[in-house]
N, C-alpha and C. Protein backbone atom coordinates (compact mmCIF):
# COMPACT_ATOMS: atom_id res chain seq x y z
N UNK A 1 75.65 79.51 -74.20
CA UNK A 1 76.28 79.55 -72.90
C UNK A 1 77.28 80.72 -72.89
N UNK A 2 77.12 81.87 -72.31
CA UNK A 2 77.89 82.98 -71.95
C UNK A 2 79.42 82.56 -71.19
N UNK A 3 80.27 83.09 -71.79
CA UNK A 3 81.21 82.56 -72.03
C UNK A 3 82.71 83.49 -71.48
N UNK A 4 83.05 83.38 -70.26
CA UNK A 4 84.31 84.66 -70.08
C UNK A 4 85.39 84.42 -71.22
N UNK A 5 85.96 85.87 -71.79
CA UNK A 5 87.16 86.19 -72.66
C UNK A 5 88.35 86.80 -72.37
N UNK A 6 88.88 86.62 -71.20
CA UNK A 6 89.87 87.31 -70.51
C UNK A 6 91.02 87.33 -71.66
N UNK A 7 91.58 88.85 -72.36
CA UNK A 7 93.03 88.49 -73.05
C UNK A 7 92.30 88.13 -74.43
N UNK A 8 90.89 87.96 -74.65
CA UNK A 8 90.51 88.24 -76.15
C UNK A 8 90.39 86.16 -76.17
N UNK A 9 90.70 85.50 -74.95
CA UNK A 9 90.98 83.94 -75.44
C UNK A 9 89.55 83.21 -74.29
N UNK A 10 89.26 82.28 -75.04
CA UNK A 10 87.78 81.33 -74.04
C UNK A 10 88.93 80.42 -73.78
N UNK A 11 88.48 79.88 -72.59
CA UNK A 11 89.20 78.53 -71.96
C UNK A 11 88.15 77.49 -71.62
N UNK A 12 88.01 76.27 -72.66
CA UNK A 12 86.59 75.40 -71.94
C UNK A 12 87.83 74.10 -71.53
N UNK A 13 86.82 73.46 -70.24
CA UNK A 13 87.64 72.13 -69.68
C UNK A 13 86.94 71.18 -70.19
N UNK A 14 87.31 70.43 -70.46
CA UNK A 14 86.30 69.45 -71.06
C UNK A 14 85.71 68.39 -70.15
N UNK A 15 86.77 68.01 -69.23
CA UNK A 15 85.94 67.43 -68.09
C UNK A 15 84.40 68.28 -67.64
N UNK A 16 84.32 69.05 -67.61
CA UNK A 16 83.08 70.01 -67.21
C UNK A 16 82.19 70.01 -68.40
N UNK A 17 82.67 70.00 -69.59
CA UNK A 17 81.55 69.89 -70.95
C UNK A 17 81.93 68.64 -71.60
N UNK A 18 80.48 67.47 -70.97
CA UNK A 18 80.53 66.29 -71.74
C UNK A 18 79.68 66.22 -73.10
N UNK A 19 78.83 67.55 -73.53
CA UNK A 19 78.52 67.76 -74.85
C UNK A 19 79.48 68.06 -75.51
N UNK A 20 80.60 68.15 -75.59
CA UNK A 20 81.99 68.37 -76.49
C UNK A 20 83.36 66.95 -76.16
N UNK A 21 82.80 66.28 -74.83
CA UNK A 21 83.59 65.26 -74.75
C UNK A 21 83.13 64.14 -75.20
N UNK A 22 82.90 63.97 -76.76
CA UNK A 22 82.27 62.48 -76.93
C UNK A 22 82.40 63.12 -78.75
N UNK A 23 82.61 61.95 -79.64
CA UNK A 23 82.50 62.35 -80.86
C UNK A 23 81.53 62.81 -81.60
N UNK A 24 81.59 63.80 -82.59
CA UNK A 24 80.44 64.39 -82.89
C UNK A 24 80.05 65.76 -82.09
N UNK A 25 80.32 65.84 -80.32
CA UNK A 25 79.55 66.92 -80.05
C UNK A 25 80.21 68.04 -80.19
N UNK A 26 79.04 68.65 -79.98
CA UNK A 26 78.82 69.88 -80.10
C UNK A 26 78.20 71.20 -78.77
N UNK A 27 78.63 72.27 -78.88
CA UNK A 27 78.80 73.32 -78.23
C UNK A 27 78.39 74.62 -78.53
N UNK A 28 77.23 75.71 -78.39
CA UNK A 28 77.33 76.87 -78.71
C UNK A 28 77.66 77.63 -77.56
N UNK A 29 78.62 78.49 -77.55
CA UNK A 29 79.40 79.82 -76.81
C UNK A 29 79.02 81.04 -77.29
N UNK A 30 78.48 82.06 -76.20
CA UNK A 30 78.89 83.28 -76.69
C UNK A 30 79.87 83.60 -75.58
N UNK A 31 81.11 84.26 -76.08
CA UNK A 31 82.41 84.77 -75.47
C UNK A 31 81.85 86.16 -74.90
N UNK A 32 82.28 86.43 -73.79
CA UNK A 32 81.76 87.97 -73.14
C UNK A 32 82.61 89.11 -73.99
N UNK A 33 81.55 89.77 -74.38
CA UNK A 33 81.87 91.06 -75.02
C UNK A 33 81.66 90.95 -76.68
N UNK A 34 80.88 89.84 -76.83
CA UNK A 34 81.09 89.46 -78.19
C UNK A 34 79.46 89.71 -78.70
N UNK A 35 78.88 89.83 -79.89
CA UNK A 35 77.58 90.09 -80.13
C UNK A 35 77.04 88.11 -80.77
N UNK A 36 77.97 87.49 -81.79
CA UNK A 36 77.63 86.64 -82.60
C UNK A 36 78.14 85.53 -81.51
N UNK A 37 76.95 84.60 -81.63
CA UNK A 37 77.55 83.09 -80.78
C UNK A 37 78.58 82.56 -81.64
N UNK A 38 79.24 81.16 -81.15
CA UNK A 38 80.53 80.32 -81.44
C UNK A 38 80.31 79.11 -81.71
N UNK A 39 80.15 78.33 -82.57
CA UNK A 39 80.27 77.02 -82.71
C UNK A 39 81.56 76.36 -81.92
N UNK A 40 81.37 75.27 -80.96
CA UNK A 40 82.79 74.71 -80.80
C UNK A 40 82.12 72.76 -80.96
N UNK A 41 83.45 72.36 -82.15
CA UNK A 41 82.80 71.12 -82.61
C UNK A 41 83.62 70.44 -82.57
N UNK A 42 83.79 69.17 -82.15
CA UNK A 42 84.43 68.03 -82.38
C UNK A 42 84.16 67.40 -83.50
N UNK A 43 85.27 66.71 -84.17
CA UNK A 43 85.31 66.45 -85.45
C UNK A 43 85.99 65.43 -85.59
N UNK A 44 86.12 63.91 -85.21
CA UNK A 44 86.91 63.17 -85.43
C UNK A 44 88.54 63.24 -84.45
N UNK A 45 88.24 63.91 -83.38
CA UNK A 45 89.27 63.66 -82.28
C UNK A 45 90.17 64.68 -81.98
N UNK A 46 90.03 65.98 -83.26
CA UNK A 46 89.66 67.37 -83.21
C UNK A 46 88.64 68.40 -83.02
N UNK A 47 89.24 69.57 -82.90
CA UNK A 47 88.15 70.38 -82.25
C UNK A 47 88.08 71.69 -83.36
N UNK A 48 87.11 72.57 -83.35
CA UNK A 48 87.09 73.41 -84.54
C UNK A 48 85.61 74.58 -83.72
N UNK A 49 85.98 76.04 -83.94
CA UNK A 49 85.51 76.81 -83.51
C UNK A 49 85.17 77.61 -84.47
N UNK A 50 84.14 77.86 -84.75
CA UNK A 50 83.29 78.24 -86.25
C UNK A 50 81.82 79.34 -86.37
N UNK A 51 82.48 80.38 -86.53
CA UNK A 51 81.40 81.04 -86.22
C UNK A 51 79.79 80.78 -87.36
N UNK A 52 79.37 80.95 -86.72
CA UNK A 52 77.81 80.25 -87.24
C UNK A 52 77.12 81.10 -88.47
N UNK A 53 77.45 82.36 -88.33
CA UNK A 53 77.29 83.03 -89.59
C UNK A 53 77.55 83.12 -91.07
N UNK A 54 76.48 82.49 -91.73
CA UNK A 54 76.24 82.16 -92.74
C UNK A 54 76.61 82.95 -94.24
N UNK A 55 77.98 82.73 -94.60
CA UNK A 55 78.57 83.73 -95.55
C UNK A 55 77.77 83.92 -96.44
N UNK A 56 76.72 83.43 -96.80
CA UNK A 56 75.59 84.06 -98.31
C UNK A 56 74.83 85.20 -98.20
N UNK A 57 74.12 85.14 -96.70
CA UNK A 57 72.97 86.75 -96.14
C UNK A 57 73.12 86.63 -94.93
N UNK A 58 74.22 86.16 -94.25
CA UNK A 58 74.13 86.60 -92.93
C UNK A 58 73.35 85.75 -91.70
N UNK A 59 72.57 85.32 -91.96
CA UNK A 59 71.52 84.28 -91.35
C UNK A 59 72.84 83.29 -90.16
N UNK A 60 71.94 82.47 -88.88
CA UNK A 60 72.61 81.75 -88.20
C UNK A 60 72.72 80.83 -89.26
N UNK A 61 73.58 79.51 -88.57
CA UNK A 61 73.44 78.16 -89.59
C UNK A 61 73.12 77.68 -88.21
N UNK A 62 72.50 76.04 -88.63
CA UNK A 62 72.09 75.21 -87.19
C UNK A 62 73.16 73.62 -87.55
N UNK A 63 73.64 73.70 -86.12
CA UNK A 63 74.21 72.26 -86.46
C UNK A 63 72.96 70.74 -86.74
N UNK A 64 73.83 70.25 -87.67
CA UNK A 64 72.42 69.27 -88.40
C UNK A 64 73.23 67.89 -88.20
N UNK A 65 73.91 67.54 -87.14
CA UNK A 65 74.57 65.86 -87.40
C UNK A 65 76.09 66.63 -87.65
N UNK A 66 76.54 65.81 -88.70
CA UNK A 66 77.86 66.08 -89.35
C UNK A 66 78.01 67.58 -90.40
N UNK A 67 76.71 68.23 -90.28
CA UNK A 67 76.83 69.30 -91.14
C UNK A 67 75.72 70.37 -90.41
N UNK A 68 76.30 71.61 -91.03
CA UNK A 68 75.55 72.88 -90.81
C UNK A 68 74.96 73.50 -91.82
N UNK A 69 73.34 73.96 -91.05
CA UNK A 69 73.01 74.12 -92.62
C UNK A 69 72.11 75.51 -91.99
N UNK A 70 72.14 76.42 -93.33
CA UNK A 70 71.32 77.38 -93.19
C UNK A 70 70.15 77.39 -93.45
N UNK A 71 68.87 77.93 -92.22
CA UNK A 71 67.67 77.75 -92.76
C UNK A 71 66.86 79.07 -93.36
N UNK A 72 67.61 79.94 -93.76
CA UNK A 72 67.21 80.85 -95.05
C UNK A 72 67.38 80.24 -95.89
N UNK A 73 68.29 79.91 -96.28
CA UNK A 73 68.39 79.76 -98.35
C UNK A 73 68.91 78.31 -98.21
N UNK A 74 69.17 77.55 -97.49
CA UNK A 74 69.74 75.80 -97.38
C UNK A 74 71.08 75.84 -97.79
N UNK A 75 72.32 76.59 -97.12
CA UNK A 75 73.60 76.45 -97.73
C UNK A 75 74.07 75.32 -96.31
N UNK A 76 74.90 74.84 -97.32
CA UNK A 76 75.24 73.73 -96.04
C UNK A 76 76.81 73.41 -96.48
N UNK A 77 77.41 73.13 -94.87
CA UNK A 77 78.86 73.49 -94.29
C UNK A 77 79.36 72.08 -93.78
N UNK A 78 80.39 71.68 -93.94
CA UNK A 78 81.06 70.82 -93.27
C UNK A 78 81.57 71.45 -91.35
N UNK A 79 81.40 70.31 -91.19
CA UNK A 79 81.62 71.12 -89.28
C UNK A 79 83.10 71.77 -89.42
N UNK A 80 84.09 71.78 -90.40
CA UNK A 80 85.08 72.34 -90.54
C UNK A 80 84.74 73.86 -91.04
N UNK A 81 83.33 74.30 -91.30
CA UNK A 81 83.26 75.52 -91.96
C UNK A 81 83.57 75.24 -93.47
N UNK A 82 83.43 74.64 -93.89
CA UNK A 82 83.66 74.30 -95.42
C UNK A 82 82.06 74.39 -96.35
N UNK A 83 82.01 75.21 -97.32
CA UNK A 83 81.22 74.60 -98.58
C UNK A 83 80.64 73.30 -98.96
N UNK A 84 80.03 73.00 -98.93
CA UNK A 84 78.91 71.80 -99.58
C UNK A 84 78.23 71.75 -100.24
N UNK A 85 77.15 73.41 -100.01
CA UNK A 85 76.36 72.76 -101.11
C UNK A 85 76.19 74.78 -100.91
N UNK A 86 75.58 75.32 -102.31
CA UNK A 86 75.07 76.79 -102.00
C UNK A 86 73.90 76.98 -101.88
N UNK A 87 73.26 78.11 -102.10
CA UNK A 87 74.19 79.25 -102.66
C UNK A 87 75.41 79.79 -102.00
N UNK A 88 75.94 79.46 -100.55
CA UNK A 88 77.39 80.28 -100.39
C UNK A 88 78.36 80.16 -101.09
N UNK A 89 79.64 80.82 -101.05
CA UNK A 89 80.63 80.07 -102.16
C UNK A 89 81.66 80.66 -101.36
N UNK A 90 81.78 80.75 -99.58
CA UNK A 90 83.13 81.00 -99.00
C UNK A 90 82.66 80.37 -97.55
N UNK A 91 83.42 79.90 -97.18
CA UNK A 91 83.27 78.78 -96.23
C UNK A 91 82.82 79.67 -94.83
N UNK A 92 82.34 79.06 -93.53
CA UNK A 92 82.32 80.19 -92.34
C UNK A 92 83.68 80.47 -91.74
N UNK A 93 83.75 81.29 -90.85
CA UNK A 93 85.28 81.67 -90.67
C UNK A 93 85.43 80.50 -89.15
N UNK A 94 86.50 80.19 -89.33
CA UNK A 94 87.25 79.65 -88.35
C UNK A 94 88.21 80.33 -87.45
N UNK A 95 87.61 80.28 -86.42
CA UNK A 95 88.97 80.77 -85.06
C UNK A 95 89.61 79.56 -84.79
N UNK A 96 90.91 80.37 -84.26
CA UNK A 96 92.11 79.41 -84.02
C UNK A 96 91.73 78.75 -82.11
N UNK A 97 91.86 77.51 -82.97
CA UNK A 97 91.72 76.47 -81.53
C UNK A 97 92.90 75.82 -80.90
N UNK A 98 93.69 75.76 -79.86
CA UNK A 98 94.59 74.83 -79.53
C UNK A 98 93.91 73.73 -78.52
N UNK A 99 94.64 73.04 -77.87
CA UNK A 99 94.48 71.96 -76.68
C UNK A 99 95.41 72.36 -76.34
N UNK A 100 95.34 71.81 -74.99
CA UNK A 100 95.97 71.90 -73.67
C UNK A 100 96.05 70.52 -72.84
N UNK A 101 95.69 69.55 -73.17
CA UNK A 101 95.51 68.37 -71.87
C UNK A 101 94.20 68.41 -72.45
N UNK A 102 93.53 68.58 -71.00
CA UNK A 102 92.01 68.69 -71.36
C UNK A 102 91.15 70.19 -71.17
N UNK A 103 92.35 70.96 -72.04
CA UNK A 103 91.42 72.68 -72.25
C UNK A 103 91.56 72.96 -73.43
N UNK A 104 90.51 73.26 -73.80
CA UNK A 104 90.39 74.31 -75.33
C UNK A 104 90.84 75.35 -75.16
N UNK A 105 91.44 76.16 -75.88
CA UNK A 105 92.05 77.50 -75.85
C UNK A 105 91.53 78.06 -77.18
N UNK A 106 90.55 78.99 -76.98
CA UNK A 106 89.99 79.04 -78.82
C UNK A 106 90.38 81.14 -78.41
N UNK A 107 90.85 81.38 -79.60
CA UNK A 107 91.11 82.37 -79.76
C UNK A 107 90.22 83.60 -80.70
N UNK A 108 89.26 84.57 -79.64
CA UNK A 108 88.39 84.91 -80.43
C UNK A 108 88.72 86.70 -80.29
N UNK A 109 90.06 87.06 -80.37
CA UNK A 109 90.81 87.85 -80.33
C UNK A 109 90.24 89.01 -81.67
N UNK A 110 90.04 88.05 -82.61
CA UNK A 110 89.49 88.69 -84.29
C UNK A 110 88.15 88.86 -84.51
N UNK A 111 87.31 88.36 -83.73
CA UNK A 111 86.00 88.57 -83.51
C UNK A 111 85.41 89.44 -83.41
N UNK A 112 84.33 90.60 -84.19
CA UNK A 112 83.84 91.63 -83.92
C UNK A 112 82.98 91.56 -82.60
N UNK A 113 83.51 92.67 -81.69
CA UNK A 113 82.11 92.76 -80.50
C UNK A 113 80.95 92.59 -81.08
């Protein structure tokens, strides 16, 4: 889902995205001006914005349930971007997420176009 970045920041409402308002879901974003899509995941009543690129060769990862896994080589991620299992051995990168009420404010300011 193409995604405006006004100021380098996405703003999602969540009233409007009930795939991110319910536990567990999940969200892919691409932010305008950006080349790589965005994971945005709920996680236990938090939220976590994770780019999908697979620190071992580069490859997407696919959300799998409670984990992400790559289908080149099978490295698999905690929805926090964390290590589980390799060959990776550095977690995916995380952008900074706040709340608002009911807005995400994910900051993709560090993000290569």
């Amino acid at each position: 889902m193409p995604v405006p970045a006004p100021d380098g920041h996405v703003r999602l409402e969540l009233d409007h995205l009930p795939e991110l308002d319910r536990p567990g879901g999940s969200l892919k974003i691409l932010p305008e001006g950006r080349g790589d899509p965005i994971y945005v995941l709920e996680d236990g009543g938090g939220f976590h914005a994770i780019s999908p690129i697979c620190t071992h060769r580069g490859c997407t990862v696919e959300v799998e349930g409670q984990r992400l896994v790559c289908p080149c080589h099978g490295s698999t991620y905690r929805r926090t971007g964390q290590v589980v299992k390799g060959p990776a051995e550095r977690p995916l990168t995380n952008l900074p997420v706040t709340r608002d009420g009911r807005r995400l404010v994910i900051d993709v300011s560090g993000v290569a176009p």
